[in-house]
C-alpha atoms as a PDB file:
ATOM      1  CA  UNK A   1     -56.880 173.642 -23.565  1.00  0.00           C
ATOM      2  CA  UNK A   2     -58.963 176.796 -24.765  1.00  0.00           C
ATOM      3  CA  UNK A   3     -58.618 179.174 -21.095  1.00  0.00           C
ATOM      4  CA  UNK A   4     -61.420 181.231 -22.012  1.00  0.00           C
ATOM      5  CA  UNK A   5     -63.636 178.302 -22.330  1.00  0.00           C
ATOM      6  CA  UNK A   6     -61.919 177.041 -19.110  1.00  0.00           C
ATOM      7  CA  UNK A   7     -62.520 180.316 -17.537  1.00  0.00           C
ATOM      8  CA  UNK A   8     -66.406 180.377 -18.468  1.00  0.00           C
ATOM      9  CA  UNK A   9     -67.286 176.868 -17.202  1.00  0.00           C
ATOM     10  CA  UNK A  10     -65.771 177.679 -13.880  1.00  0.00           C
ATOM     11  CA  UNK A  11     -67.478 181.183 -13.550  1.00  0.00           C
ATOM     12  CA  UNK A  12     -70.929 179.288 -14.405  1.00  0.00           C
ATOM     13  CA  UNK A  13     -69.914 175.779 -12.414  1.00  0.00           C
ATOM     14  CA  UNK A  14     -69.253 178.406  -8.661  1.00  0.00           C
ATOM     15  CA  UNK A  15     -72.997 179.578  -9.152  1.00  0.00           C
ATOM     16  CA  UNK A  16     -74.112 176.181  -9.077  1.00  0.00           C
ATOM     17  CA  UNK A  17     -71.635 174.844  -6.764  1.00  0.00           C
ATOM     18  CA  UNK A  18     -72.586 177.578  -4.042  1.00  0.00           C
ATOM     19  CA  UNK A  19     -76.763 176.845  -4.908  1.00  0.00           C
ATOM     20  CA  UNK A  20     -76.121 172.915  -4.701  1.00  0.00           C
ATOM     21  CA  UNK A  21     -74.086 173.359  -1.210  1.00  0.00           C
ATOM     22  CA  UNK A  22     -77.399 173.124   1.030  1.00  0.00           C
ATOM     23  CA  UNK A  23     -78.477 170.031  -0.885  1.00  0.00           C
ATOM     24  CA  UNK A  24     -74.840 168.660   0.036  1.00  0.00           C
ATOM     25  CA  UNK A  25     -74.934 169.676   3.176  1.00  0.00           C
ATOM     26  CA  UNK A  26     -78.436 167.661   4.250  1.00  0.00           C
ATOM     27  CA  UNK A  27     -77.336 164.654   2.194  1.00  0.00           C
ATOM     28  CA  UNK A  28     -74.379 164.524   4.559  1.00  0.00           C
ATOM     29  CA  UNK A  29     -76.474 165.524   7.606  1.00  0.00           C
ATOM     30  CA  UNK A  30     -78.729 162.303   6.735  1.00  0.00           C
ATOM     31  CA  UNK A  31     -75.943 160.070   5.982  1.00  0.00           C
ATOM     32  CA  UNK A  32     -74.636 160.985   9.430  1.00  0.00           C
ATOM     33  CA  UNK A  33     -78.182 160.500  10.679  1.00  0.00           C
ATOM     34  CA  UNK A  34     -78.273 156.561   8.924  1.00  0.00           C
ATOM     35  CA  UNK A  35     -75.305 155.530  11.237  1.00  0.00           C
ATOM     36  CA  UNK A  36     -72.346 156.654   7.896  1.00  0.00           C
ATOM     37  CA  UNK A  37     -69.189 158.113   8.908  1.00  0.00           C
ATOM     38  CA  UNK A  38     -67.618 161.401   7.533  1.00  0.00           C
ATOM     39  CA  UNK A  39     -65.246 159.374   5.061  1.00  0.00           C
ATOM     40  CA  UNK A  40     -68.278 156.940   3.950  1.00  0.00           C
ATOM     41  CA  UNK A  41     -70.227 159.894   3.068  1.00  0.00           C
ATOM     42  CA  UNK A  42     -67.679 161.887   1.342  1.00  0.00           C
ATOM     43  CA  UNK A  43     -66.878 158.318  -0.750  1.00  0.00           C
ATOM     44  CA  UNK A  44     -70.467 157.936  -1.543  1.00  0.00           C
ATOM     45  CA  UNK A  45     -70.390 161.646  -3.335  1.00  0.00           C
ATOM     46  CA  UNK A  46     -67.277 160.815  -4.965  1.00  0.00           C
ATOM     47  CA  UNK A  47     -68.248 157.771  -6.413  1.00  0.00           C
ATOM     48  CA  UNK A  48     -71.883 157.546  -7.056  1.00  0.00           C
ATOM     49  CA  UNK A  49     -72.039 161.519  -7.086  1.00  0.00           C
ATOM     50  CA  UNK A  50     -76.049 161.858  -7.616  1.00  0.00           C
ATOM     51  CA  UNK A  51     -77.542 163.971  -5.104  1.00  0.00           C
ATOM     52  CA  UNK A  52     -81.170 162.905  -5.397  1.00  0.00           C
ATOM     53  CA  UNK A  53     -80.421 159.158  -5.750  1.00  0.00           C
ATOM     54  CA  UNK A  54     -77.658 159.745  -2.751  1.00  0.00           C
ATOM     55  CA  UNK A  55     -80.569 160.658  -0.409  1.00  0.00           C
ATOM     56  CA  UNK A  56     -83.069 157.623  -2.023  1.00  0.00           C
ATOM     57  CA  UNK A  57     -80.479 154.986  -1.157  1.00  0.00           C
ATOM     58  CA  UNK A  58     -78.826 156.396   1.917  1.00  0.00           C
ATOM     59  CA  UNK A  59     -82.686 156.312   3.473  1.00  0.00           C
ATOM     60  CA  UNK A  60     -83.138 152.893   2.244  1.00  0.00           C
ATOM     61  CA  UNK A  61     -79.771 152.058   3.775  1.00  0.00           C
ATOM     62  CA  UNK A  62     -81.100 153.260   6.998  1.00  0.00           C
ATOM     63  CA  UNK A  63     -84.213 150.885   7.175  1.00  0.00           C
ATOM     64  CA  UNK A  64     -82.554 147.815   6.121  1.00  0.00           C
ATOM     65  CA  UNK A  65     -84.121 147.438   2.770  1.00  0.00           C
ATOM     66  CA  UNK A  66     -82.825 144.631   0.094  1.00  0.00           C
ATOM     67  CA  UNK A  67     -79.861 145.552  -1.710  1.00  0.00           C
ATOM     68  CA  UNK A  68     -81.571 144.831  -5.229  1.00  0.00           C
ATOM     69  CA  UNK A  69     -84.163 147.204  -4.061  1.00  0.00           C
ATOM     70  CA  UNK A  70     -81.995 149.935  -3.394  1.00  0.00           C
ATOM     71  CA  UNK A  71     -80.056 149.536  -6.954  1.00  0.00           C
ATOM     72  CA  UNK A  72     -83.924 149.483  -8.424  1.00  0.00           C
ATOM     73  CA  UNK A  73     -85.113 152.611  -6.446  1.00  0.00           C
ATOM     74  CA  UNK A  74     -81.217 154.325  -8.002  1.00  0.00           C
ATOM     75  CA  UNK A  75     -82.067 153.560 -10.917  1.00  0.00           C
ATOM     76  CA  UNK A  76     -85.897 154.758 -10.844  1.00  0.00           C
ATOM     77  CA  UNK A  77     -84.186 158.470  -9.766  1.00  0.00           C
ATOM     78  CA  UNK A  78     -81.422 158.312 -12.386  1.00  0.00           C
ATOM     79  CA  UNK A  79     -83.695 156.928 -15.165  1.00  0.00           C
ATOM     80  CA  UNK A  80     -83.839 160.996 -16.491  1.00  0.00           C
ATOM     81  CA  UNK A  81     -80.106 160.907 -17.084  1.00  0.00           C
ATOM     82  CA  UNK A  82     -80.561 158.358 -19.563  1.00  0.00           C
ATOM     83  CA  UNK A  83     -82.560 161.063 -21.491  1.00  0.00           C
ATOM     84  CA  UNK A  84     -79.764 163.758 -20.438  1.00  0.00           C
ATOM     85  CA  UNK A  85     -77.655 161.698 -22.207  1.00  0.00           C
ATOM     86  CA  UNK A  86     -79.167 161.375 -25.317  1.00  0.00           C
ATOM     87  CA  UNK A  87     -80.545 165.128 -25.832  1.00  0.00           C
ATOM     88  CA  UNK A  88     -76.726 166.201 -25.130  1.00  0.00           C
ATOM     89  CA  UNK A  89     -74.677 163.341 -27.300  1.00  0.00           C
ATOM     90  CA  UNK A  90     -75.460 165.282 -30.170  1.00  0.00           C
ATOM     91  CA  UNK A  91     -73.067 168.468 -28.965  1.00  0.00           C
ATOM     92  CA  UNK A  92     -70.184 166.466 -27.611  1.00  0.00           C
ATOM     93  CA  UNK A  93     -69.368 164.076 -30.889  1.00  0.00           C
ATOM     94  CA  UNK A  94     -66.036 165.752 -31.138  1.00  0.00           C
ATOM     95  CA  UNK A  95     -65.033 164.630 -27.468  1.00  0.00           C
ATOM     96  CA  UNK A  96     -62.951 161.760 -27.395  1.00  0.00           C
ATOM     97  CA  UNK A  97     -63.979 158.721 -25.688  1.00  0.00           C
ATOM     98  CA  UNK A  98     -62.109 159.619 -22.519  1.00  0.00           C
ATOM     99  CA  UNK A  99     -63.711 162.925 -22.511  1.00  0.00           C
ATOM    100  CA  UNK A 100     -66.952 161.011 -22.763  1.00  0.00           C
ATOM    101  CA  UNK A 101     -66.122 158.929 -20.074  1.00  0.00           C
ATOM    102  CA  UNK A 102     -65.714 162.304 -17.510  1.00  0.00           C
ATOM    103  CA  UNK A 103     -68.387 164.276 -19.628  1.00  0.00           C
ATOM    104  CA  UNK A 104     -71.130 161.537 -18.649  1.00  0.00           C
ATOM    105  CA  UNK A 105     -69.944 160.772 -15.179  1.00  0.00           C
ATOM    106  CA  UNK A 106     -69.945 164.493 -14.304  1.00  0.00           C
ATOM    107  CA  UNK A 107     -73.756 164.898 -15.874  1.00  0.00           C
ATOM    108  CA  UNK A 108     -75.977 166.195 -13.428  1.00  0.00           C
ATOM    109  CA  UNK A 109     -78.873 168.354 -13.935  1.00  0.00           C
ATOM    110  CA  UNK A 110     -77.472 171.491 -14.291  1.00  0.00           C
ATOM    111  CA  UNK A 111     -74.806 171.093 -16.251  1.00  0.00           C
ATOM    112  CA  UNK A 112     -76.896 169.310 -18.803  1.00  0.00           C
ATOM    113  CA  UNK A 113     -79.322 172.641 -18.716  1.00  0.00           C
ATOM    114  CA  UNK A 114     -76.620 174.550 -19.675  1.00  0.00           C
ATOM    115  CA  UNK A 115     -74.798 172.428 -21.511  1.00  0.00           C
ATOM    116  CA  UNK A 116     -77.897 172.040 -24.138  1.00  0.00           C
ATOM    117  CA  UNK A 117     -78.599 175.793 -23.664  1.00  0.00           C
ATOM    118  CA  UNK A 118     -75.012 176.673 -25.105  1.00  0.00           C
ATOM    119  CA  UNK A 119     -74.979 173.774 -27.988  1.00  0.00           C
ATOM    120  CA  UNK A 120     -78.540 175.095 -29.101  1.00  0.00           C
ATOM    121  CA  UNK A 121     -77.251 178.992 -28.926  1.00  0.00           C
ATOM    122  CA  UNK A 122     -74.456 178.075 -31.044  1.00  0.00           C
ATOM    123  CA  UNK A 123     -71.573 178.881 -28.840  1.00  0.00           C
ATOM    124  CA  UNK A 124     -70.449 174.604 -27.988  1.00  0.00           C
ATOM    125  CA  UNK A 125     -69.589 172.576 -25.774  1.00  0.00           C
ATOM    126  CA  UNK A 126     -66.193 172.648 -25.540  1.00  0.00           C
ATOM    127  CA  UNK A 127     -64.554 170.066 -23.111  1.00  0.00           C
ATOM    128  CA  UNK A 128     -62.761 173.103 -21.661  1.00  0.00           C
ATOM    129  CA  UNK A 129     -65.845 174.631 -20.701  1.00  0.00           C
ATOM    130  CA  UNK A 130     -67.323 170.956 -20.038  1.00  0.00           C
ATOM    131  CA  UNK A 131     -64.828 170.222 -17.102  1.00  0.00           C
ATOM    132  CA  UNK A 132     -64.687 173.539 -15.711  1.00  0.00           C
ATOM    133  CA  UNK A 133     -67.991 174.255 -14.981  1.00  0.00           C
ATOM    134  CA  UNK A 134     -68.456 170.173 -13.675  1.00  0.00           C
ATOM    135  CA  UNK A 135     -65.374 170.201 -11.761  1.00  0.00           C
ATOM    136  CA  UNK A 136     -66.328 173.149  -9.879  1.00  0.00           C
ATOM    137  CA  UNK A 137     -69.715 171.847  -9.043  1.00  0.00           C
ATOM    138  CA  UNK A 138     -68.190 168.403  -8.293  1.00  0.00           C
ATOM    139  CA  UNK A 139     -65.543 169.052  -5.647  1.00  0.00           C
ATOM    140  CA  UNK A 140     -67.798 171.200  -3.712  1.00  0.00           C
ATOM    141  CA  UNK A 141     -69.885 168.825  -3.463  1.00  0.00           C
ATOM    142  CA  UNK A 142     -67.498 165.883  -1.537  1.00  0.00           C
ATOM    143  CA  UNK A 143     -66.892 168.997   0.472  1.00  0.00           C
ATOM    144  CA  UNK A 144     -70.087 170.135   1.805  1.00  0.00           C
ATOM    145  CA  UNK A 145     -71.401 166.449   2.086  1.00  0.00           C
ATOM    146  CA  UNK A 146     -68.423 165.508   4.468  1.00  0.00           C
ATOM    147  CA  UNK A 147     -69.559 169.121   6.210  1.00  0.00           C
ATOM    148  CA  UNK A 148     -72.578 167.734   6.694  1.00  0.00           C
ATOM    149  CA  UNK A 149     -71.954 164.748   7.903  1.00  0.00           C
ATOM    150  CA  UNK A 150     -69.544 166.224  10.673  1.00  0.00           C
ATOM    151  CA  UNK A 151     -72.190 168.619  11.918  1.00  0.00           C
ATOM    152  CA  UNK A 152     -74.894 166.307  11.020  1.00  0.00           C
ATOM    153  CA  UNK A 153     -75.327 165.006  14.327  1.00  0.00           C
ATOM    154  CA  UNK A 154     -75.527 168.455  15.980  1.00  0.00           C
ATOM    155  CA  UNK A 155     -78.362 169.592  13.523  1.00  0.00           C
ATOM    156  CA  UNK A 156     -80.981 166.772  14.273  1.00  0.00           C
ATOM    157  CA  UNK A 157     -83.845 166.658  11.807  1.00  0.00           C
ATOM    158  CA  UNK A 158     -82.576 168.408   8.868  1.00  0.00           C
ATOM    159  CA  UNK A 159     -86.138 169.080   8.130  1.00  0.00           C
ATOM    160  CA  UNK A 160     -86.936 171.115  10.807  1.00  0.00           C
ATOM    161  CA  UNK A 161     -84.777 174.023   9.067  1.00  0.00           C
ATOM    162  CA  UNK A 162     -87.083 172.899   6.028  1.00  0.00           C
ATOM    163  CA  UNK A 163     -84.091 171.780   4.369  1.00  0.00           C
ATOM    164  CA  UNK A 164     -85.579 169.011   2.568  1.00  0.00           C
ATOM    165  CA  UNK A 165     -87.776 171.791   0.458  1.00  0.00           C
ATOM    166  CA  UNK A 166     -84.426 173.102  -1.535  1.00  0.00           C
ATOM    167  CA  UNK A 167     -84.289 170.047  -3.546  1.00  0.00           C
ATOM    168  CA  UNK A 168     -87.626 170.432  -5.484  1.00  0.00           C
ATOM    169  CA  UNK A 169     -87.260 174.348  -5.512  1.00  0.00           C
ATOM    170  CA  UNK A 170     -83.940 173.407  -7.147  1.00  0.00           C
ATOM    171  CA  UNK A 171     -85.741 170.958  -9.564  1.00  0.00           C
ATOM    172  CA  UNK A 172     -88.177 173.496 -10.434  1.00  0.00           C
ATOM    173  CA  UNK A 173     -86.163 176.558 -10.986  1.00  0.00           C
ATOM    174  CA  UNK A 174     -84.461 173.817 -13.693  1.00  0.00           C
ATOM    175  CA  UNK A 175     -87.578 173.258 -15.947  1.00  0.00           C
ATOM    176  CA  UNK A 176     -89.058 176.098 -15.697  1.00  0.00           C
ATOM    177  CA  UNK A 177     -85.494 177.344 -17.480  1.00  0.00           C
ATOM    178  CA  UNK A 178     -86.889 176.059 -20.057  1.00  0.00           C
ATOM    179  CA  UNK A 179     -90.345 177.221 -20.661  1.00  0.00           C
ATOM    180  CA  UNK A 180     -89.735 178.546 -24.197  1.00  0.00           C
ATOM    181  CA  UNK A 181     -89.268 175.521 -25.894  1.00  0.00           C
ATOM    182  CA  UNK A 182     -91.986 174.402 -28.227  1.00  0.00           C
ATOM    183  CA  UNK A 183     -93.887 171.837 -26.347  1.00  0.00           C
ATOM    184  CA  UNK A 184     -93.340 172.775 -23.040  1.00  0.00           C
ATOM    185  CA  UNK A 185     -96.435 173.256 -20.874  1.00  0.00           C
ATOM    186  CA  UNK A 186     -98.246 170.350 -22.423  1.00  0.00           C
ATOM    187  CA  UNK A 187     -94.905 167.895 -21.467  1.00  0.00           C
ATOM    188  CA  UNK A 188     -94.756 169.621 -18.339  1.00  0.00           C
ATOM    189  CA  UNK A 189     -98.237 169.258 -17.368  1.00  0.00           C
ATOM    190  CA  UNK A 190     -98.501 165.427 -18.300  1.00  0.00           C
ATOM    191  CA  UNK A 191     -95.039 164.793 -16.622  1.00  0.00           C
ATOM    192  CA  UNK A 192     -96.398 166.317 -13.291  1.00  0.00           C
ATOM    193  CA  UNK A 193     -99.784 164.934 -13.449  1.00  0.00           C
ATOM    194  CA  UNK A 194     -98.130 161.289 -13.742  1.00  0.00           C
ATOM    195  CA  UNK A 195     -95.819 161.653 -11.177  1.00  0.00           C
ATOM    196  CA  UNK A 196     -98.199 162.516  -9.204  1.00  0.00           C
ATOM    197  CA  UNK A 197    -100.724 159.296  -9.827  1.00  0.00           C
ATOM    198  CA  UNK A 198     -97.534 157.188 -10.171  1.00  0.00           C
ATOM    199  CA  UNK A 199     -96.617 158.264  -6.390  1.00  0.00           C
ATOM    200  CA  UNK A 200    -100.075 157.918  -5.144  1.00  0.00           C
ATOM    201  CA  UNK A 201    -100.925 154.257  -7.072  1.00  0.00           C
ATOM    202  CA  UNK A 202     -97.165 152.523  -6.527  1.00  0.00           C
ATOM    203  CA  UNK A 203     -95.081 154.849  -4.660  1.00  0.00           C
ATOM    204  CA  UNK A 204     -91.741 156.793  -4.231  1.00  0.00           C
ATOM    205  CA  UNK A 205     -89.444 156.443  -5.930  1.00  0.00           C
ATOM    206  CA  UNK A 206     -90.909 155.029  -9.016  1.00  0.00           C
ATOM    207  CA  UNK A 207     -93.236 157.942  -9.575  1.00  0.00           C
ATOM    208  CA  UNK A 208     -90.222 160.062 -10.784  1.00  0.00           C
ATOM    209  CA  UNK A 209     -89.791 157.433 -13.500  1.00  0.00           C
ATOM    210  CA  UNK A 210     -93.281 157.399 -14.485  1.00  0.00           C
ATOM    211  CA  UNK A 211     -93.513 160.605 -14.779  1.00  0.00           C
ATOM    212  CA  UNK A 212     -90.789 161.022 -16.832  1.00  0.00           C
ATOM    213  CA  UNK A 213     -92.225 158.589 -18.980  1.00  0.00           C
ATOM    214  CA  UNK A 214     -95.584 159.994 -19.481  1.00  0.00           C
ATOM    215  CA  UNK A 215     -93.901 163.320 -20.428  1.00  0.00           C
ATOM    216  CA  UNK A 216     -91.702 161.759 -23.287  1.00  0.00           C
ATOM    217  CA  UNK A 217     -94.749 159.955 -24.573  1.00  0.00           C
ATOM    218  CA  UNK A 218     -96.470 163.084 -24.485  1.00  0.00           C
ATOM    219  CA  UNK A 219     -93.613 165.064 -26.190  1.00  0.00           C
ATOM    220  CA  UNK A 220     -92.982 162.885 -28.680  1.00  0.00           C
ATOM    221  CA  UNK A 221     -96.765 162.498 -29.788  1.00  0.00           C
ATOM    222  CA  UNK A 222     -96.858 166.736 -30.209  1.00  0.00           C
ATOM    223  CA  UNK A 223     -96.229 168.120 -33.866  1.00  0.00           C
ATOM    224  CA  UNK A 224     -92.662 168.739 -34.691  1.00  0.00           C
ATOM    225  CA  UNK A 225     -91.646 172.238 -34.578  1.00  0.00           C
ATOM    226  CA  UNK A 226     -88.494 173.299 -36.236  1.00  0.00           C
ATOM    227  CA  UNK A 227     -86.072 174.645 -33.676  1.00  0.00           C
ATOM    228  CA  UNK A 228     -82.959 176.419 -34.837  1.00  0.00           C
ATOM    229  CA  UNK A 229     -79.699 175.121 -33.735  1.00  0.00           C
ATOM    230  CA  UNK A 230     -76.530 177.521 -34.019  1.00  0.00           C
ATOM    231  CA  UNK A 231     -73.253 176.060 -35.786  1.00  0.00           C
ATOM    232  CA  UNK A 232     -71.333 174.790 -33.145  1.00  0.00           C
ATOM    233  CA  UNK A 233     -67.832 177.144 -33.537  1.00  0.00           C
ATOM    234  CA  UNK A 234     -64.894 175.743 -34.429  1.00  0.00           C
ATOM    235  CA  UNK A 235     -62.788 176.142 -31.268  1.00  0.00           C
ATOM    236  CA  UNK A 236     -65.312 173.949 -29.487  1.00  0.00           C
ATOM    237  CA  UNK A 237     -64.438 171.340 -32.142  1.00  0.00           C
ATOM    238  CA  UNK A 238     -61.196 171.118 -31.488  1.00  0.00           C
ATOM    239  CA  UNK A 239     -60.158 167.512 -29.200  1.00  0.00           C
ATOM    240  CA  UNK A 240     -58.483 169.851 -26.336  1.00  0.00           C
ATOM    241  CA  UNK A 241     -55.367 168.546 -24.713  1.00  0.00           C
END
């Protein structure tokens, strides 16, 4: 395994991990709050490991809503990673399929940000750098949620400390990260402007879906600009052991 690759995706994964510890924190603090225990909501990061869907179904959890509708309202939230997915595949063809496996399950926001930002600057995605910077975001993250949940009781409403306003801060700090990308503002616009009537017409979660939706439509029907991607180097084509 390439260290120096190793050694950048952990210096970029700490940033993240020590900006994503608040969210972590009030996900536990409202699991806590919805009657789960520390261990249930330090499972529920390690397994399902979404923050934003965490905190859809752990609310639904908490009024008693049908299991079907919880998986629905999951998969409304998650529906961008299916995107994610796609834009990054085209990087990560030299991973193996068990580096795909952990490459996909440890996709989150940030790391595909970056993770596109360094295949379209030419330097790769190496699964060195791959599993450093997501490991260091992920095991944070079962730590600060179990935090949470042990002091989650103590803190009350996590929204009196206005909490709740890091996530879309968070969100927002992520796309605008990309405003110099042909297309932008126009996608960006349309995207916001259907979430918006899709969460006023039929309602949370689904507007994040529609949204999304709206914005690939609109991206997709803008003139093709030419962008140019940098020749991924050879050490990130190398299947690390």
């Amino acid at each position: 395994m390439n260290r120096t690759e190793l050694s950048e995706g952990l210096k970029g994964g700490m940033i993240i991990a020590l900006s994503s510890a608040p969210f972590a924190v009030l996900f536990g603090a409202v699991a806590a709050d919805n009657g789960l225990s520390v261990a249930e909501a330090g499972l529920m990061s390690a397994i399902v490991y979404a923050g934003a869907s965490q905190l859809v179904g752990i609310e639904l959890f908490g009024h008693h809503v049908a299991p079907w509708l919880v998986v629905l309202s999951v998969f409304a939230v998650n529906f961008r990673h299916i995107l994610y997915s796609a834009a990054l595949a085209r990087f990560i063809t030299h991973f193996t399929p068990l580096q795909k496996f952990f490459a996909f399950f440890l996709l989150t926001d940030p790391q595909f940000a970056e993770g596109v930002n360094r295949g379209e600057s030419g330097r790769g995605v190496s699964f060195a750098w791959y599993i450093g910077f997501g490991g260091t975001i992920y095991f944070p993250w079962l730590f600060f949620s179990m935090v949470g949940a042990f002091f989650g009781r103590m803190m009350g409403d996590p929204r009196v400390f206005a909490i709740d306003a890091l996530l879309p801060i968070y969100f927002l700090g992520l796309v605008v990260g990309f405003r110099r990308k042909p297309g932008f503002y126009p996608t960006v616009i349309a995207s916001a402007a259907g979430s918006v009537f899709g969460y006023h017409f039929v309602g949370s979660p689904w507007h994040v879906s529609i949204g999304a939706a709206v914005g690939v439509i609109v991206a997709a029907a803008l003139p093709l600009q030419q962008e140019v991607v940098g020749e991924v180097p050879a050490a990130a084509t190398e299947a690390e052991t």
